[in-house]
N, C-alpha and C. Protein backbone atom coordinates (compact mmCIF):
# COMPACT_ATOMS: atom_id res chain seq x y z
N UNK A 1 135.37 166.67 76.26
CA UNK A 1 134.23 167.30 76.86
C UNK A 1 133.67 166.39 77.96
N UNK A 2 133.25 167.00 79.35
CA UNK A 2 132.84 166.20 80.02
C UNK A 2 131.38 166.55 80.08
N UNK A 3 130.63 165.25 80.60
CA UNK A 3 129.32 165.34 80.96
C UNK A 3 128.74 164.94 82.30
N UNK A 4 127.74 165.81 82.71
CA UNK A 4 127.74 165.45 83.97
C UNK A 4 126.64 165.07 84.16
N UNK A 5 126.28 163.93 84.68
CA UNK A 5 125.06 163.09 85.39
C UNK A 5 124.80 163.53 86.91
N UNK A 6 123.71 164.62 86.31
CA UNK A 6 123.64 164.89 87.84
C UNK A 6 122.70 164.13 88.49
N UNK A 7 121.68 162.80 87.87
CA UNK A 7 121.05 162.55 88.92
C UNK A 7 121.77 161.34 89.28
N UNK A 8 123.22 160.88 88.45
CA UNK A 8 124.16 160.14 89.43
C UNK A 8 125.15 160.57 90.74
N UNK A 9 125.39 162.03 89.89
CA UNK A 9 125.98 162.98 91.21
C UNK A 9 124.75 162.98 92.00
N UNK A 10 124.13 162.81 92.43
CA UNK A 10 123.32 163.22 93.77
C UNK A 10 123.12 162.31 94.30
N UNK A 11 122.94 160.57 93.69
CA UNK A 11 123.19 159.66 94.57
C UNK A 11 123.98 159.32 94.97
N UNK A 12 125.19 159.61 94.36
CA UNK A 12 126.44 159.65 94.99
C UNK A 12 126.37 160.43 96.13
N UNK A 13 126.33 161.81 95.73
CA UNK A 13 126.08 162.32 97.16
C UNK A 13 125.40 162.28 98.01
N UNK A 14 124.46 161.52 98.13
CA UNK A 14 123.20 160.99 99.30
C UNK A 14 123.97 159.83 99.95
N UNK A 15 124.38 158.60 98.82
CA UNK A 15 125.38 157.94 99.18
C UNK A 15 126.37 158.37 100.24
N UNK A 16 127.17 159.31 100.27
CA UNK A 16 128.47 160.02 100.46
C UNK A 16 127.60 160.45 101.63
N UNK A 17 126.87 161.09 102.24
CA UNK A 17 126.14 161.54 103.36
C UNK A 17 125.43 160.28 104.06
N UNK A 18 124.79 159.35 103.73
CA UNK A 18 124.34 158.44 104.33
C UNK A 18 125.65 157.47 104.96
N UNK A 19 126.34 157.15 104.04
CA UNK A 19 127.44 156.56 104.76
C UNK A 19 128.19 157.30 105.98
N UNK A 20 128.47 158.63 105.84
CA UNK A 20 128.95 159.45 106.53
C UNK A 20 128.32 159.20 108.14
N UNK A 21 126.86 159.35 108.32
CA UNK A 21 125.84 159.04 109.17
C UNK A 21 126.43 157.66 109.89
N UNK A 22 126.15 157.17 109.11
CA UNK A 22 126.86 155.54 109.67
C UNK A 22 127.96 155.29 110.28
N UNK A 23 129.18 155.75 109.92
CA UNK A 23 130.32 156.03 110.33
C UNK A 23 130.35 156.72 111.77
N UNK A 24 129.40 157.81 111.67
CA UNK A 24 129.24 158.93 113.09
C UNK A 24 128.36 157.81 114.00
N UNK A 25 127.24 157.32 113.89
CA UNK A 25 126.78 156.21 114.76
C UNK A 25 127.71 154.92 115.32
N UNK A 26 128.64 154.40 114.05
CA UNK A 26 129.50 153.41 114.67
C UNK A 26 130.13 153.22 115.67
N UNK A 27 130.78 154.97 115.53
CA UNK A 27 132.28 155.57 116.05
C UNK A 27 131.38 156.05 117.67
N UNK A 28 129.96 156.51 117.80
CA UNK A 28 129.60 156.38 118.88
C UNK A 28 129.34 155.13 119.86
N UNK A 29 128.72 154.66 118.72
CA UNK A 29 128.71 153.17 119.91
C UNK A 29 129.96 152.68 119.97
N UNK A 30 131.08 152.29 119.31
CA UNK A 30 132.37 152.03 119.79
C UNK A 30 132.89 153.21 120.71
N UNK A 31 132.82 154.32 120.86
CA UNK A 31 133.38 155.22 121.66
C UNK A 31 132.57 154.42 123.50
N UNK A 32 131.12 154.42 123.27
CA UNK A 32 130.50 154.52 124.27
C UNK A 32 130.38 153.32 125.05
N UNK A 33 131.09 152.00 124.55
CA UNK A 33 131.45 150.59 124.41
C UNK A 33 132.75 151.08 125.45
N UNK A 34 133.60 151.53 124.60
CA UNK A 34 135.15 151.71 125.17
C UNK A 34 134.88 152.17 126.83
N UNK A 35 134.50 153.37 126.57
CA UNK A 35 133.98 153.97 128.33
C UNK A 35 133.60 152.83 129.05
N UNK A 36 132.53 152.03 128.31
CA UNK A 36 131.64 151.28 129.66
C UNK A 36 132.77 149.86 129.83
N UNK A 37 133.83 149.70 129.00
CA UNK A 37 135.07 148.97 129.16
C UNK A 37 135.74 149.22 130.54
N UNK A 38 136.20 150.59 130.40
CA UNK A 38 136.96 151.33 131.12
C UNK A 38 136.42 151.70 132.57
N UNK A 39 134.84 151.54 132.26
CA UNK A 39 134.77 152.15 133.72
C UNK A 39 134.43 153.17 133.80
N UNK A 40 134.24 153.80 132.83
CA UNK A 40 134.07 155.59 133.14
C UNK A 40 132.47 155.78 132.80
N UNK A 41 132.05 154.87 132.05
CA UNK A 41 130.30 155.08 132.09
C UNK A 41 130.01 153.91 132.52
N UNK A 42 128.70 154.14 133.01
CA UNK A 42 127.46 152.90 133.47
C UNK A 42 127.11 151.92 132.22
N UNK A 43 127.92 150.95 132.73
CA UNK A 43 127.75 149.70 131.85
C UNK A 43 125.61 149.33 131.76
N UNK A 44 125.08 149.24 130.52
CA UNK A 44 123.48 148.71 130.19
C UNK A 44 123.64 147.67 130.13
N UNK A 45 123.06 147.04 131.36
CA UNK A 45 122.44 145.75 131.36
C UNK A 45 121.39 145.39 131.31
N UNK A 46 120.68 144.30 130.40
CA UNK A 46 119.46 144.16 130.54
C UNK A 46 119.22 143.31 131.60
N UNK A 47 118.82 143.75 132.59
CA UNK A 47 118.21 143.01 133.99
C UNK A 47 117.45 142.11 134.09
N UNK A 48 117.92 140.92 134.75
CA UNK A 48 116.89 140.04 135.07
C UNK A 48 115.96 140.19 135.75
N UNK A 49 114.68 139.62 135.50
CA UNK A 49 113.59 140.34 136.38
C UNK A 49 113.38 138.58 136.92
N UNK A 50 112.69 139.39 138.30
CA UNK A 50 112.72 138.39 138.98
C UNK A 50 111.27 137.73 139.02
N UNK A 51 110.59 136.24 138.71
CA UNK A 51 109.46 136.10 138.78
C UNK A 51 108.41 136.86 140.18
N UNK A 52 107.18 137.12 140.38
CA UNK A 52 106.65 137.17 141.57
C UNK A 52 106.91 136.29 142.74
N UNK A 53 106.96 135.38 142.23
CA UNK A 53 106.92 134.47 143.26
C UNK A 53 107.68 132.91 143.25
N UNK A 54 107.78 132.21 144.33
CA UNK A 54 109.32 131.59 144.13
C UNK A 54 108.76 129.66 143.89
N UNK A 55 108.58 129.17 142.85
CA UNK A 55 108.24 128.26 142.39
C UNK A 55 109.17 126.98 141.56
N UNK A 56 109.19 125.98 142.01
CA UNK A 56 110.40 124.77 141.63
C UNK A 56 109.64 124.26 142.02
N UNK A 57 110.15 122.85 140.99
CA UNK A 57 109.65 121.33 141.36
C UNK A 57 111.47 120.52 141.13
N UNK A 58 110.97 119.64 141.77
CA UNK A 58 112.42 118.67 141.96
C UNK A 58 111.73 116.91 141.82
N UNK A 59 112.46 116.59 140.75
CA UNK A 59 111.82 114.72 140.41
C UNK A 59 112.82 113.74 140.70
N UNK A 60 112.46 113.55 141.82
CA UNK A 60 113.46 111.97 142.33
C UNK A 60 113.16 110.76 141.13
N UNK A 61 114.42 110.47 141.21
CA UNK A 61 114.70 109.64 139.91
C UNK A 61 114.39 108.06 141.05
N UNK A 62 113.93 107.82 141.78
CA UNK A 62 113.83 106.92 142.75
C UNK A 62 113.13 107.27 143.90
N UNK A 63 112.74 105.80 144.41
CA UNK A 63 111.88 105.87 145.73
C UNK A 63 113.56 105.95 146.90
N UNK A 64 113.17 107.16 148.14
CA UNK A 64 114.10 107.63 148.85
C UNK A 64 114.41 107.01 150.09
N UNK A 65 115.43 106.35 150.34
CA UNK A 65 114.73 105.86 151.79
C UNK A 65 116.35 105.81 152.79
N UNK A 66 116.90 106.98 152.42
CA UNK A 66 117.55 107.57 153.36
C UNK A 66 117.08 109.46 153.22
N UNK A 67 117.53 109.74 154.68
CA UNK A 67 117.39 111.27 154.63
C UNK A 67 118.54 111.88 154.04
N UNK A 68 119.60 111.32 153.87
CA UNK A 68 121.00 111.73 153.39
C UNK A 68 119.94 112.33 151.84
N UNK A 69 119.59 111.48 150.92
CA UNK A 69 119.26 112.16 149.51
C UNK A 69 118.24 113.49 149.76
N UNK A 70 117.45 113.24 150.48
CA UNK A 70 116.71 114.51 150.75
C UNK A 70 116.97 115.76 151.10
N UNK A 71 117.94 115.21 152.35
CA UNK A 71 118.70 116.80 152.66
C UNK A 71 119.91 117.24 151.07
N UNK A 72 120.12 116.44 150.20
CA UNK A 72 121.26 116.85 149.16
C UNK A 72 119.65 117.87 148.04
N UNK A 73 118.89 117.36 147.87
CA UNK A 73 117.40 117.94 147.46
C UNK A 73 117.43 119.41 148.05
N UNK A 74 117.16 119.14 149.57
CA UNK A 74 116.46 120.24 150.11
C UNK A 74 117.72 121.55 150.49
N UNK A 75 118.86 120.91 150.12
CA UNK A 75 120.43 121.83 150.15
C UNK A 75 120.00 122.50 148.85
N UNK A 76 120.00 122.19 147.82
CA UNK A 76 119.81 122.72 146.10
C UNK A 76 118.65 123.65 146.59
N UNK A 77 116.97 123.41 146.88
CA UNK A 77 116.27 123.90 146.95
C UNK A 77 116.37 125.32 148.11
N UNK A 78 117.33 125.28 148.87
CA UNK A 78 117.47 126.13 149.87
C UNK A 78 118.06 127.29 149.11
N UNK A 79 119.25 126.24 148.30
CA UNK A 79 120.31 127.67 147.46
C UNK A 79 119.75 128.16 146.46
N UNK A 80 118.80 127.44 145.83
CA UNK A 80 118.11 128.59 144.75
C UNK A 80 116.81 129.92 145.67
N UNK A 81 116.19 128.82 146.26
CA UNK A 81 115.33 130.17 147.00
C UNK A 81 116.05 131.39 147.50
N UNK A 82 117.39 131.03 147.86
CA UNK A 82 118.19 132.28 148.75
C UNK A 82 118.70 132.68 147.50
N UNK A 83 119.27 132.50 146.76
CA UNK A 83 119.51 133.56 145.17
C UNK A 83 118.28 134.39 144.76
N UNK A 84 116.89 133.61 144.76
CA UNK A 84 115.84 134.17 144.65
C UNK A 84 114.89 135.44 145.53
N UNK A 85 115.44 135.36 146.74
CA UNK A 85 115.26 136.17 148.02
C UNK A 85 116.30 137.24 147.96
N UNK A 86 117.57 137.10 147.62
CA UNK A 86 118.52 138.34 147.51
C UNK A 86 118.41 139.02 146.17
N UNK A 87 117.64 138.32 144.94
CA UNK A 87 117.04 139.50 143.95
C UNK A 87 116.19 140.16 144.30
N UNK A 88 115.26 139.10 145.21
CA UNK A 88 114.27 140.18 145.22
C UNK A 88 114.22 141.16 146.12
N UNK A 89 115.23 140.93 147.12
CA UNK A 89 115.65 142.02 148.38
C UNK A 89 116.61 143.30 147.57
N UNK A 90 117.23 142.70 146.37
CA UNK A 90 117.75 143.86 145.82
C UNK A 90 116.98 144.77 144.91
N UNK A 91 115.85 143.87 143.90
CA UNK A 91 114.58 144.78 143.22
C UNK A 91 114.07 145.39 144.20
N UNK A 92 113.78 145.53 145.39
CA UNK A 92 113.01 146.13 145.99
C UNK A 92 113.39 147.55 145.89
């Protein structure tokens, strides 16, 4: 004779449906992963935002007394402001 536990059958079957759920979410984000692999959808990036405004400090490890170290300073400080100027020419 069998007996049946139905309020184990039903967590089973909530079980059996909740997992199911999970499986259908996985198989989307791996589906929607694969595309943005491939190229065929718009890859989500979370974007860097760019501060307002363009702020650095630079600490000489020494007193300077050629222009040679300054201009190697003011080369660094040039190339970050211009990375900083073409984000923000592209946020615009």
């Amino acid at each position: 004779m069998v007996v049946l536990d139905v309020t184990a059958s039903l967590r089973l079957f909530h079980g059996i449906r909740a997992l199911r759920q999970r499986v259908r979410d996985v198989v989307a984000s791996l589906l929607d992963w694969l595309d943005q692999a491939a190229g065929v959808a718009p890859a989500a990036y979370d974007w860097l935002e760019m501060p307002p405004s363009f702020n650095t400090r630079v600490e000489l490890m020494d007193r300077v007394e050629h222009a040679e170290a300054l201009l190697f300073v003011a080369r660094r400080l040039i190339l970050q402001l211009t990375g900083w100027l073409t984000a923000k020419q592209l946020d615009a």
